[in-house]
PDB file of N, CA and C in Angstrom:
ATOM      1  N   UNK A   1     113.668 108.373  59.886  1.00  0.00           N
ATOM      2  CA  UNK A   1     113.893 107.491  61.009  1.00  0.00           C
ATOM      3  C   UNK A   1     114.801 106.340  60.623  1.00  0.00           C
ATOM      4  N   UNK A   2     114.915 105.465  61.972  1.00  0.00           N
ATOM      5  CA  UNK A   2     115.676 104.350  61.759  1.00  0.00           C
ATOM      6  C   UNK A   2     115.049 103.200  61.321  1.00  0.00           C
ATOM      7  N   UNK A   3     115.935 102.231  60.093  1.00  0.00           N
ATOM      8  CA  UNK A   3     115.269 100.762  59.961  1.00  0.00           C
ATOM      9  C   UNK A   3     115.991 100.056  60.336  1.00  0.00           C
ATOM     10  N   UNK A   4     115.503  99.168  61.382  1.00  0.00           N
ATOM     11  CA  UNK A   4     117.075  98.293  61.706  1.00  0.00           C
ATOM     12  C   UNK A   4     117.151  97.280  61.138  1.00  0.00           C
ATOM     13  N   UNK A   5     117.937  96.463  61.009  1.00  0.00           N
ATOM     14  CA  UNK A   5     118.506  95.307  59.740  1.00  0.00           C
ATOM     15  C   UNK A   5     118.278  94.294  60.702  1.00  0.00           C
ATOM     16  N   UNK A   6     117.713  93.616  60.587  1.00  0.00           N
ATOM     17  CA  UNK A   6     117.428  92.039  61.421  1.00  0.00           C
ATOM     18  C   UNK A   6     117.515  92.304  62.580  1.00  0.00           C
ATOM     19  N   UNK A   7     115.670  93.100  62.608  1.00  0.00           N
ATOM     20  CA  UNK A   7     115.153  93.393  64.145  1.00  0.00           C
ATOM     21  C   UNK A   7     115.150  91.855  64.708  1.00  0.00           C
ATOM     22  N   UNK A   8     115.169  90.817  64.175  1.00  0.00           N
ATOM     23  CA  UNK A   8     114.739  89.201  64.938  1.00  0.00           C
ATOM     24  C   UNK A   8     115.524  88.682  64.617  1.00  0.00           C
ATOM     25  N   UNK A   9     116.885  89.179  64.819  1.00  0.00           N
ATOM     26  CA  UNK A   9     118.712  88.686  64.681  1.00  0.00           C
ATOM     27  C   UNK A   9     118.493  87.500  64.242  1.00  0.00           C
ATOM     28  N   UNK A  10     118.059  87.493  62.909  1.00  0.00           N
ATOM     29  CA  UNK A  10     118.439  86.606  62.137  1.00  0.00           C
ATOM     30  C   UNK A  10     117.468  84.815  62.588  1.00  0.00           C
ATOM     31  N   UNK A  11     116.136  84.974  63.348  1.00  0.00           N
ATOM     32  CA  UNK A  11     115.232  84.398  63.546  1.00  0.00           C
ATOM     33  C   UNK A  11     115.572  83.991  64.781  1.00  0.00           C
ATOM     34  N   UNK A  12     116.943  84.172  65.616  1.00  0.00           N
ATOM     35  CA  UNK A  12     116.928  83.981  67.016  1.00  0.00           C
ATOM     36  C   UNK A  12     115.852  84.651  67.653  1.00  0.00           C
ATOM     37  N   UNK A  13     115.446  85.873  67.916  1.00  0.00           N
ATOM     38  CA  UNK A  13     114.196  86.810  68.356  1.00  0.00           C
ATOM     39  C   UNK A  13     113.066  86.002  68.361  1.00  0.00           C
ATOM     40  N   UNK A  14     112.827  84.622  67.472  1.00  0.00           N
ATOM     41  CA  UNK A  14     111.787  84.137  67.594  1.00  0.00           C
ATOM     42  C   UNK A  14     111.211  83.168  68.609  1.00  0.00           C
ATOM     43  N   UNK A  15     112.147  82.875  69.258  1.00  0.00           N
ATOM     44  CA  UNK A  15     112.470  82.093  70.454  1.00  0.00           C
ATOM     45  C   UNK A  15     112.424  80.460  69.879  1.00  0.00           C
ATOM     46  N   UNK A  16     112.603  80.238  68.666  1.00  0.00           N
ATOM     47  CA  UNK A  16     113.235  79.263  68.001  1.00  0.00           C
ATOM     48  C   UNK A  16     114.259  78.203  68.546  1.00  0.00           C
ATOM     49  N   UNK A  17     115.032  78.899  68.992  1.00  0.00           N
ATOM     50  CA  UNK A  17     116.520  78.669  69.212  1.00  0.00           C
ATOM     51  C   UNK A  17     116.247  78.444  70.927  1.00  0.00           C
ATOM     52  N   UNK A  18     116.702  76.985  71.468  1.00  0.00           N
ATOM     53  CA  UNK A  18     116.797  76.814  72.874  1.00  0.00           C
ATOM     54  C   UNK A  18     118.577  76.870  73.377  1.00  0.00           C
ATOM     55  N   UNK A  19     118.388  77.256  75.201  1.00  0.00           N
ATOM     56  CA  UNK A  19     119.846  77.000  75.265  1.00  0.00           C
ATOM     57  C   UNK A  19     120.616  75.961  75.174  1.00  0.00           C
ATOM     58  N   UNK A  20     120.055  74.557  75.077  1.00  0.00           N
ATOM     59  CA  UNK A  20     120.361  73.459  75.238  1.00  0.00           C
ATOM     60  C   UNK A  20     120.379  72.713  73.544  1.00  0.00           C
ATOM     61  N   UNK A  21     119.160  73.185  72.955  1.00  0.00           N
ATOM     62  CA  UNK A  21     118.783  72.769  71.779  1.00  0.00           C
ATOM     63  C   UNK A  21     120.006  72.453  70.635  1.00  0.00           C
ATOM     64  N   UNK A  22     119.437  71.486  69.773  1.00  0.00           N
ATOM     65  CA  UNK A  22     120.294  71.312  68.924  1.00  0.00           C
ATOM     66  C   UNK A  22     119.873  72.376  67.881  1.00  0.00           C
ATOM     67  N   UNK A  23     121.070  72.920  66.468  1.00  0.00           N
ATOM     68  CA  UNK A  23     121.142  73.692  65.724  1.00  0.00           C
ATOM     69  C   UNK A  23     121.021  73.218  64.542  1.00  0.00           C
ATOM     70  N   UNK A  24     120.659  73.060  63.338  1.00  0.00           N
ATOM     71  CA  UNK A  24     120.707  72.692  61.943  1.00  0.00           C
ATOM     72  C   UNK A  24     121.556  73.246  61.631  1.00  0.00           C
ATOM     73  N   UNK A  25     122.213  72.079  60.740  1.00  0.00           N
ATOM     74  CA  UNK A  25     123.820  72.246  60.294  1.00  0.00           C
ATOM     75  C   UNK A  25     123.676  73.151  59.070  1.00  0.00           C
ATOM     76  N   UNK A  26     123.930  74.438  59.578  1.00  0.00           N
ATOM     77  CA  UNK A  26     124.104  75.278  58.531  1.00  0.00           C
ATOM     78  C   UNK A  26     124.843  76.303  58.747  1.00  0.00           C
ATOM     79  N   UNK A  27     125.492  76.997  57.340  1.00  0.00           N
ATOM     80  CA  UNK A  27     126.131  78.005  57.816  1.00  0.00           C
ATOM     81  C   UNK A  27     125.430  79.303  58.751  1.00  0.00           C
ATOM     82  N   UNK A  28     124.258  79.458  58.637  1.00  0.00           N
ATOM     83  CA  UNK A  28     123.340  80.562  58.994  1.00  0.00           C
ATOM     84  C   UNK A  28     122.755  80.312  60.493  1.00  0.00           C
ATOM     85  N   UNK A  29     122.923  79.343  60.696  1.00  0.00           N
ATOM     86  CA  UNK A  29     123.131  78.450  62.446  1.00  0.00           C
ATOM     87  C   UNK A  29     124.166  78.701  63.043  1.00  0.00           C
ATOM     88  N   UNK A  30     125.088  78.690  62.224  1.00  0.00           N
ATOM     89  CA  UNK A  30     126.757  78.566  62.631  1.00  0.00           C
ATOM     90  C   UNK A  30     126.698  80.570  63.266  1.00  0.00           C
ATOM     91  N   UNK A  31     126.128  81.017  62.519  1.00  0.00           N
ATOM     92  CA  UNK A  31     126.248  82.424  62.547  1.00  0.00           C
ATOM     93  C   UNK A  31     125.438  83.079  63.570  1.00  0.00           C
ATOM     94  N   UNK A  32     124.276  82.480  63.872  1.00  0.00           N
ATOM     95  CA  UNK A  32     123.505  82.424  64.655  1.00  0.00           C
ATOM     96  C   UNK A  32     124.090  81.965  65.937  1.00  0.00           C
ATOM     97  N   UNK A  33     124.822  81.116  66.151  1.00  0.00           N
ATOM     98  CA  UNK A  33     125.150  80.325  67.321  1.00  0.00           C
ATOM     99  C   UNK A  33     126.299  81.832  68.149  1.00  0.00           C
ATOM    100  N   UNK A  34     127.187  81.742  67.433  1.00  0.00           N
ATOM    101  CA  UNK A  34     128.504  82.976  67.279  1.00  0.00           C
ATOM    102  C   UNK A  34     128.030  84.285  67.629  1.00  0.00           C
ATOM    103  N   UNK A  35     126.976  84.578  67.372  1.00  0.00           N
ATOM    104  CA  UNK A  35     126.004  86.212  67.580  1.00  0.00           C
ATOM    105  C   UNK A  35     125.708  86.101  68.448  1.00  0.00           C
ATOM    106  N   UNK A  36     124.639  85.453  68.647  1.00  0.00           N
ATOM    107  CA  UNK A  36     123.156  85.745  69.803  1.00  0.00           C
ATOM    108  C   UNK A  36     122.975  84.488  70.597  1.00  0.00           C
ATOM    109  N   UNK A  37     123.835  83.407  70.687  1.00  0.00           N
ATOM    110  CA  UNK A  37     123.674  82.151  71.446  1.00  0.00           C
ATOM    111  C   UNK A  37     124.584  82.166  72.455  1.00  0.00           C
ATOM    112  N   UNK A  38     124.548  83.583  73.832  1.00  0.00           N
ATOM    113  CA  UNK A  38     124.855  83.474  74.735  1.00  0.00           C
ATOM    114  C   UNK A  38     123.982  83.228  75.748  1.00  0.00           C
ATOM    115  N   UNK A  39     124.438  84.093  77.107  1.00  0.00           N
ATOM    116  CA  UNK A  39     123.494  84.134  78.243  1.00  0.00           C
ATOM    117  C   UNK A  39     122.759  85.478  77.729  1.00  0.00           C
ATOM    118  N   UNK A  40     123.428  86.518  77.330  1.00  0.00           N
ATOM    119  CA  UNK A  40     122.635  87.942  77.269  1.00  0.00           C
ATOM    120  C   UNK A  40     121.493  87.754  76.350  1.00  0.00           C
ATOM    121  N   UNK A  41     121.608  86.725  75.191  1.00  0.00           N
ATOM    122  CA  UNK A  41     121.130  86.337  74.397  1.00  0.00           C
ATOM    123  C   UNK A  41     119.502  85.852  74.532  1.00  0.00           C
ATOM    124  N   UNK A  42     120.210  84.570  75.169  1.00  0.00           N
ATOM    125  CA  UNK A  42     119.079  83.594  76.195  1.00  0.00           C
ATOM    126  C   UNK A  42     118.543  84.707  76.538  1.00  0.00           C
ATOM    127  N   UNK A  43     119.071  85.465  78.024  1.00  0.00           N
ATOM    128  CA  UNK A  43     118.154  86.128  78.358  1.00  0.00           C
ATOM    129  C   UNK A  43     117.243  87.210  77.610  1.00  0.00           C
ATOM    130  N   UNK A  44     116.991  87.869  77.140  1.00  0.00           N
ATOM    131  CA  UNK A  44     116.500  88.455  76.460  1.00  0.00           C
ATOM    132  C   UNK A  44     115.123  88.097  75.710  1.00  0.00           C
ATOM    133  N   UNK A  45     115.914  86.591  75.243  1.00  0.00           N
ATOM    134  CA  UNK A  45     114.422  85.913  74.539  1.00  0.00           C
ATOM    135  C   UNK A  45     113.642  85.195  75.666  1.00  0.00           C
ATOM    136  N   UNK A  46     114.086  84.913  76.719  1.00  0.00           N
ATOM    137  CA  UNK A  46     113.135  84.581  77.905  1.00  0.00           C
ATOM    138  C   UNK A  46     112.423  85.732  78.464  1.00  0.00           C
ATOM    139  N   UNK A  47     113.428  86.791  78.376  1.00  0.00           N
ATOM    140  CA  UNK A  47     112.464  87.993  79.276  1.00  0.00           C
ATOM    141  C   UNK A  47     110.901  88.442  78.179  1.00  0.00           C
ATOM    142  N   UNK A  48     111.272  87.987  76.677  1.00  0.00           N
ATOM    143  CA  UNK A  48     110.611  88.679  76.027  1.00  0.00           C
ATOM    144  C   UNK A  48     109.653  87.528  76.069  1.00  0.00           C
ATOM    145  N   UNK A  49     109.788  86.386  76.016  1.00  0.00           N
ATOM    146  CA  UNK A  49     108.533  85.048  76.436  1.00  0.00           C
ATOM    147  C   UNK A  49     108.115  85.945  77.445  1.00  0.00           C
ATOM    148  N   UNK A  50     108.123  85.662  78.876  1.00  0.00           N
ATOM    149  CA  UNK A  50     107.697  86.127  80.143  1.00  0.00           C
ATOM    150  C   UNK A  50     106.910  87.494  79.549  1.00  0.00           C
ATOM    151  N   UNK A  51     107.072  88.589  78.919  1.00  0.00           N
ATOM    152  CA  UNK A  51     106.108  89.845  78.672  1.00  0.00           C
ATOM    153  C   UNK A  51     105.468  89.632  77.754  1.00  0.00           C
ATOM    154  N   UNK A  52     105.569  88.639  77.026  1.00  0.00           N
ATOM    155  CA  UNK A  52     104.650  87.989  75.773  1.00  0.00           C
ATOM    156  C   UNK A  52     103.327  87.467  76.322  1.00  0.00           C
ATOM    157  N   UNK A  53     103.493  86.699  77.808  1.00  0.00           N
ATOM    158  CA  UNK A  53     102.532  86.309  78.452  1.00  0.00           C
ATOM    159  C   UNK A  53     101.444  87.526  78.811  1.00  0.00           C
ATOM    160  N   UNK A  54     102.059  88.478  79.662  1.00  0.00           N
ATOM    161  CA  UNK A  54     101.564  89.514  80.096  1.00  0.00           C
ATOM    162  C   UNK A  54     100.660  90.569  78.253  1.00  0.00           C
ATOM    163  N   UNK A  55     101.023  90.591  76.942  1.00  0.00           N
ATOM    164  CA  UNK A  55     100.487  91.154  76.261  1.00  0.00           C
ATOM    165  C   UNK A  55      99.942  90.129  75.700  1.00  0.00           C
ATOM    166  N   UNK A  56     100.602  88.997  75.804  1.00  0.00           N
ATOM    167  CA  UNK A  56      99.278  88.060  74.733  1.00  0.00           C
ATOM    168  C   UNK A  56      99.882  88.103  73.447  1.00  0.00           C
ATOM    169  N   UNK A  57     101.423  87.750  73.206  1.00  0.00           N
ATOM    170  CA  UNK A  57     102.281  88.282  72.425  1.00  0.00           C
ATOM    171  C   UNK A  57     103.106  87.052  71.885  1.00  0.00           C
ATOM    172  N   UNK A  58     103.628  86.880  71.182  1.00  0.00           N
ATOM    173  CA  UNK A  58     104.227  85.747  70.764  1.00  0.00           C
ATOM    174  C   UNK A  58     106.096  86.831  71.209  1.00  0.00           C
ATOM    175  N   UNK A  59     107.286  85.652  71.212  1.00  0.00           N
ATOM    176  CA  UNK A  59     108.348  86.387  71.084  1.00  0.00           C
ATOM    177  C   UNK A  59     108.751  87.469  70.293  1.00  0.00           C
ATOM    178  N   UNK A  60     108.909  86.832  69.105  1.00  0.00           N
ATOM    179  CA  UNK A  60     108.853  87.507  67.505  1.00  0.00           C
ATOM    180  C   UNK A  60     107.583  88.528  67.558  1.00  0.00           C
ATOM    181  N   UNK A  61     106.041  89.188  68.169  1.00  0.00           N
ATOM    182  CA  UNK A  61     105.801  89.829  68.264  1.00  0.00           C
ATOM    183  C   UNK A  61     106.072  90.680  68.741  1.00  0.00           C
ATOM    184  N   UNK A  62     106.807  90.142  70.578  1.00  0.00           N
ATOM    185  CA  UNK A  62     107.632  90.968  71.842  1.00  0.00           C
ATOM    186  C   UNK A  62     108.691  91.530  70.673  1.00  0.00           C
ATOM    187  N   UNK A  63     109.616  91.444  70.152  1.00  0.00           N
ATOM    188  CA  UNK A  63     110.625  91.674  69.769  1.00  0.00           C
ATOM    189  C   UNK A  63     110.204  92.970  68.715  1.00  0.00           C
ATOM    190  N   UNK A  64     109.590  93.061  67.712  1.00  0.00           N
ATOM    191  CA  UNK A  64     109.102  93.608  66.872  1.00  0.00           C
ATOM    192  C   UNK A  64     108.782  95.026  67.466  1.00  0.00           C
ATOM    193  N   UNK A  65     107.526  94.532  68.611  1.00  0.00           N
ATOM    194  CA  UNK A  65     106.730  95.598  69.268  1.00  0.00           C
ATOM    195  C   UNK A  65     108.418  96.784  70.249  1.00  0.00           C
ATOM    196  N   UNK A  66     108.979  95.569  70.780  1.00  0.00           N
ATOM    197  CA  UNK A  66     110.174  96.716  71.706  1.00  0.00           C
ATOM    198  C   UNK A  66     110.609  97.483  70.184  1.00  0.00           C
ATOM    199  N   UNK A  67     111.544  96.706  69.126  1.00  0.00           N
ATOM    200  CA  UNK A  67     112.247  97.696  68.154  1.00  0.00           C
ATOM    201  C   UNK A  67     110.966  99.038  68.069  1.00  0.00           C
ATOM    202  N   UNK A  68     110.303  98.819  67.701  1.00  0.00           N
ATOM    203  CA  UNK A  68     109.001  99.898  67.019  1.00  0.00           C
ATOM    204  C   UNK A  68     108.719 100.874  68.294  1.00  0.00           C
ATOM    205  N   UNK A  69     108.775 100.267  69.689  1.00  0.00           N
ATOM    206  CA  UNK A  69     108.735 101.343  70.750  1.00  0.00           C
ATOM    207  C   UNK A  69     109.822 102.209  70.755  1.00  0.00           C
ATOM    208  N   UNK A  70     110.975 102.167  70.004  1.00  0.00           N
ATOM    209  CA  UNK A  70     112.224 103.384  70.436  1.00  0.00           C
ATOM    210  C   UNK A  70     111.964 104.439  69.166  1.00  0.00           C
ATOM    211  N   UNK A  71     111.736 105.285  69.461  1.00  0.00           N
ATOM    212  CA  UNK A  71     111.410 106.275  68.913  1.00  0.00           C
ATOM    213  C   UNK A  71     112.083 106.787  67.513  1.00  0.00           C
ATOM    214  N   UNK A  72     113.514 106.600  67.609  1.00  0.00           N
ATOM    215  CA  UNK A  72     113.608 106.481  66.254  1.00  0.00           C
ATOM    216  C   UNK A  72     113.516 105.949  65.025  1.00  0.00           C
ATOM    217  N   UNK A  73     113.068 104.613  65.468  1.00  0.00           N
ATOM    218  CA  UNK A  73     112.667 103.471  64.506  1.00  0.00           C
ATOM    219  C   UNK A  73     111.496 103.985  63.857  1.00  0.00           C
ATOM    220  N   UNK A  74     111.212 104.261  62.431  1.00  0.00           N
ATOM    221  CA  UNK A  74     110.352 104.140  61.996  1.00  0.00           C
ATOM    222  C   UNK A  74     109.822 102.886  60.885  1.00  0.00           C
ATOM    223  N   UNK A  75     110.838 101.895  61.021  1.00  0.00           N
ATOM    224  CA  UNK A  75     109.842 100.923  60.400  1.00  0.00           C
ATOM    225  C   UNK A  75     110.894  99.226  60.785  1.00  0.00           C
ATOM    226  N   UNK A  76     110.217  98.486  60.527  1.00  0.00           N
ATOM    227  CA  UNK A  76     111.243  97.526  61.104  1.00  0.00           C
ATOM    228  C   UNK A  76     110.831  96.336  59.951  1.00  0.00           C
ATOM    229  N   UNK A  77     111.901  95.593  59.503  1.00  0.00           N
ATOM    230  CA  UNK A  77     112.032  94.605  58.065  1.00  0.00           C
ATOM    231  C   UNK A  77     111.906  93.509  58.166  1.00  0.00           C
ATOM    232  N   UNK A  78     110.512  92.897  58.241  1.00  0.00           N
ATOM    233  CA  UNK A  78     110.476  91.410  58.545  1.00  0.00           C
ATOM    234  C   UNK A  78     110.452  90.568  57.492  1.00  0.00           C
ATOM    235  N   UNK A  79     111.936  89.653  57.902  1.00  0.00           N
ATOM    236  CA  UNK A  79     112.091  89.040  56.523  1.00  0.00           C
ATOM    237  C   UNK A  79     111.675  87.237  56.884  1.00  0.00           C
ATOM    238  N   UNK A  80     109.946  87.201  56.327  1.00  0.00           N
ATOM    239  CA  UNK A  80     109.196  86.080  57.062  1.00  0.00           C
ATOM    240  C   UNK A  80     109.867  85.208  55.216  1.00  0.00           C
ATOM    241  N   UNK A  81     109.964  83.871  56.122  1.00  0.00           N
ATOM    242  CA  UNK A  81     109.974  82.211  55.159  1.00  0.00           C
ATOM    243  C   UNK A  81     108.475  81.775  54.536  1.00  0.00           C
ATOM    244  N   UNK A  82     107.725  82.343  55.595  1.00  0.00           N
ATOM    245  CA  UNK A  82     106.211  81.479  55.055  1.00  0.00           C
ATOM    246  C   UNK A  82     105.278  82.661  55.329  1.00  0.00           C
ATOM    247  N   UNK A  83     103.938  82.163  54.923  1.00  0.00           N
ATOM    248  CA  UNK A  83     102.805  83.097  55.409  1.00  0.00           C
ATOM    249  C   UNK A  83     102.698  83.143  57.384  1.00  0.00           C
ATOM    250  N   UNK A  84     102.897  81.729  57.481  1.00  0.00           N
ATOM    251  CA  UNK A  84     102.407  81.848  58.879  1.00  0.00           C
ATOM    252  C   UNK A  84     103.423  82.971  59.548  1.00  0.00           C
ATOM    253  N   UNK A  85     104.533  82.918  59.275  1.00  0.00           N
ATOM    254  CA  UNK A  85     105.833  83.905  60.023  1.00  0.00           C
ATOM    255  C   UNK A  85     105.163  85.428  59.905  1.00  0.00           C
ATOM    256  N   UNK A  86     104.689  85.321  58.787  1.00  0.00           N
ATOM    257  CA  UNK A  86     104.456  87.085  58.726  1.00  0.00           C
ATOM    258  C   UNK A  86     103.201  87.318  58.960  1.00  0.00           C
ATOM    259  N   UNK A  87     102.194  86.593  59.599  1.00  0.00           N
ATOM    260  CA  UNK A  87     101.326  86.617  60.243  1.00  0.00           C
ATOM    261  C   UNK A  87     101.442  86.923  61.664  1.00  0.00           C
ATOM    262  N   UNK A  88     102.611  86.345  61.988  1.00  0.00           N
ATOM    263  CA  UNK A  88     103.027  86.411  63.975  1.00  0.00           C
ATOM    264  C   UNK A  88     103.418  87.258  63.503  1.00  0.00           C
ATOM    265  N   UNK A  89     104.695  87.644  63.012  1.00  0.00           N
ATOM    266  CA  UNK A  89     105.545  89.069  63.025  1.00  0.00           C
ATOM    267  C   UNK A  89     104.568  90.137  62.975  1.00  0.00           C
ATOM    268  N   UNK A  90     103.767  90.296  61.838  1.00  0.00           N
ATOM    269  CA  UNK A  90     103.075  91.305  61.706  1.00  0.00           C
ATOM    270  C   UNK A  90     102.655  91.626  62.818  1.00  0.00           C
ATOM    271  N   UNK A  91     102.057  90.858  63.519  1.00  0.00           N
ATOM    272  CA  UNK A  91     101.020  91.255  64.644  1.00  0.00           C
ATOM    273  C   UNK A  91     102.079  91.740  66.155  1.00  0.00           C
ATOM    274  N   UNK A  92     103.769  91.974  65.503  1.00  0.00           N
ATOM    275  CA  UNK A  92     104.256  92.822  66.939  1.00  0.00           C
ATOM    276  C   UNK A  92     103.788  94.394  66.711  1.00  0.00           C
ATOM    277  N   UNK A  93     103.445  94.845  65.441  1.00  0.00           N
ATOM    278  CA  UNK A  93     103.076  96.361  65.385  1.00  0.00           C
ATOM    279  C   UNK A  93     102.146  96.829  66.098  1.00  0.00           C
ATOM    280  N   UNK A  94     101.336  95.604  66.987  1.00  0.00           N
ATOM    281  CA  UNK A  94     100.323  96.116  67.343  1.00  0.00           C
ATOM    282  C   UNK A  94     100.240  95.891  69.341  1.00  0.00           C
ATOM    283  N   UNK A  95     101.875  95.624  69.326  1.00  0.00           N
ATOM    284  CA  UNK A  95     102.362  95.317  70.273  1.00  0.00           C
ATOM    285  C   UNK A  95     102.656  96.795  71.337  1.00  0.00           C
ATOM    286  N   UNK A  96     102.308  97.433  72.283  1.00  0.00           N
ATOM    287  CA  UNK A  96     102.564  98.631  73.209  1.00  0.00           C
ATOM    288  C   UNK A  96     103.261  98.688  74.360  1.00  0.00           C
ATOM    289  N   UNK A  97     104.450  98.135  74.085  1.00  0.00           N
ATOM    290  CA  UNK A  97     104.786  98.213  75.759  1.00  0.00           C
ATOM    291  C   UNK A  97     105.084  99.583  76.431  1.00  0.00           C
ATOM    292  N   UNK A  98     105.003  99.139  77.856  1.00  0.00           N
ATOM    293  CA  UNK A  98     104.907 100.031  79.124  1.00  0.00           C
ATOM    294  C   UNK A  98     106.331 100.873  79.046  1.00  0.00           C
ATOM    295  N   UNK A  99     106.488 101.615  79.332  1.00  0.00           N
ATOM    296  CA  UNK A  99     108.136 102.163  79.333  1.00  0.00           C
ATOM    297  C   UNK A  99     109.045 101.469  80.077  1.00  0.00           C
ATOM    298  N   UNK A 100     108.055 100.996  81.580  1.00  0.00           N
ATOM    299  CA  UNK A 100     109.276  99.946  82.131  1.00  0.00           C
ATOM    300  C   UNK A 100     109.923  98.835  81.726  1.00  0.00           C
ATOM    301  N   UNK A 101     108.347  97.960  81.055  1.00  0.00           N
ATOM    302  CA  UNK A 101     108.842  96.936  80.044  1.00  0.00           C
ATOM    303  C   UNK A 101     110.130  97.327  78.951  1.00  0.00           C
ATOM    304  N   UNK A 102     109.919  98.637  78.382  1.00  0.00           N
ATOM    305  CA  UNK A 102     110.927  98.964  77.500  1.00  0.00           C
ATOM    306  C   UNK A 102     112.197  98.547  77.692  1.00  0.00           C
ATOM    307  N   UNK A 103     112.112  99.795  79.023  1.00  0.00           N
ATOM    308  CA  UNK A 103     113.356  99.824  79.754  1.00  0.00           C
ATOM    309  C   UNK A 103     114.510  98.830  80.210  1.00  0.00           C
ATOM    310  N   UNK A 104     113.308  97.672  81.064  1.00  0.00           N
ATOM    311  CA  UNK A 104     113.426  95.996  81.235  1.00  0.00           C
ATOM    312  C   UNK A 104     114.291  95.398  79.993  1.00  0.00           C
ATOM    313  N   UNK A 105     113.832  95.480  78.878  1.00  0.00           N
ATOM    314  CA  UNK A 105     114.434  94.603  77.737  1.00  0.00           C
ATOM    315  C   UNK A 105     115.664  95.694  77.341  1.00  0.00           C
ATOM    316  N   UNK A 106     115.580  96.925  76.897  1.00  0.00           N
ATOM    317  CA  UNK A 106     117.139  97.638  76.875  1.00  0.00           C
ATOM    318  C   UNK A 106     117.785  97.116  77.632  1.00  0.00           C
ATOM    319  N   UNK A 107     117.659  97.192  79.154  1.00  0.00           N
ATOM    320  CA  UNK A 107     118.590  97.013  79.920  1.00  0.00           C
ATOM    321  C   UNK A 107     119.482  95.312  80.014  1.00  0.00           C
ATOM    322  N   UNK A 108     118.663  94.841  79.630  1.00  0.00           N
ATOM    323  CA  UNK A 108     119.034  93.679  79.442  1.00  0.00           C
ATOM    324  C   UNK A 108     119.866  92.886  78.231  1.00  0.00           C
ATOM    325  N   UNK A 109     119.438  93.519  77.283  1.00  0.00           N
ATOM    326  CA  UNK A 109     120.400  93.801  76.052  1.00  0.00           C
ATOM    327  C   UNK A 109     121.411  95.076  75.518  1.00  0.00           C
ATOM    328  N   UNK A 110     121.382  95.770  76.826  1.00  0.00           N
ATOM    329  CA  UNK A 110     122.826  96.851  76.361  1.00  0.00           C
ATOM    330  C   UNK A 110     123.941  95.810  76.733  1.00  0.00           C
ATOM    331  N   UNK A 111     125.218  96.623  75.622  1.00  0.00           N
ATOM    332  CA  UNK A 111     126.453  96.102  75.318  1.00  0.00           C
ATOM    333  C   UNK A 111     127.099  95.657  76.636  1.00  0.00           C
ATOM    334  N   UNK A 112     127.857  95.076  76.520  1.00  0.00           N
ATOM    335  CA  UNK A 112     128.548  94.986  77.597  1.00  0.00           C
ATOM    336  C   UNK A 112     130.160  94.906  77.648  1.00  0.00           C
TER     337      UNK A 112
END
């Protein structure tokens, strides 16, 4: 199967990162900002708040749990800073979404 390389693009997935928010001056912010700090972006980590509610899910769990729902994924690389990080992360494996939910967040993050 598939492992994907920074299922939580690089800790944006964690819903960390606001649209308005300020960034820490770093290069890895800078990179962050340039990637995943659009609207498709935003959206995505809001849609995945909003179904986080509905499972009882943190973002970074939402995020985890969708990679691990597509079928070819068989394992996904959480690269946690502290204990507490890989405590939330861990707990997206145990995350199930609905197919529509699936569907919902693909659709919202295909290319454009």
């Amino acid at each position: 199967g598939v492992i994907p390389y920074s299922p939580l693009a690089a800790g944006f997935l964690t819903g960390k990162y606001q649209r308005d928010g300020a960034l820490p001056q770093s290069d890895r912010a800078q990179r962050i900002q340039d990637r995943y700090m659009n609207d498709q972006g935003f959206s995505a980590v809001e849609k995945l708040a909003e179904l986080g509610q509905k499972y009882d899910a943190t973002v970074a769990q939402m995020a985890i749990g969708w990679i691990l729902a597509n079928p070819v994924v068989s394992s996904a690389i959480i690269g946690a800073n502290t204990v507490a990080q890989l405590r939330d992360t861990w707990g997206g494996a145990d995350v199930q979404l609905s197919a529509d939910d699936k569907k919902t967040l693909d659709e919202i993050t295909a290319w454009q």
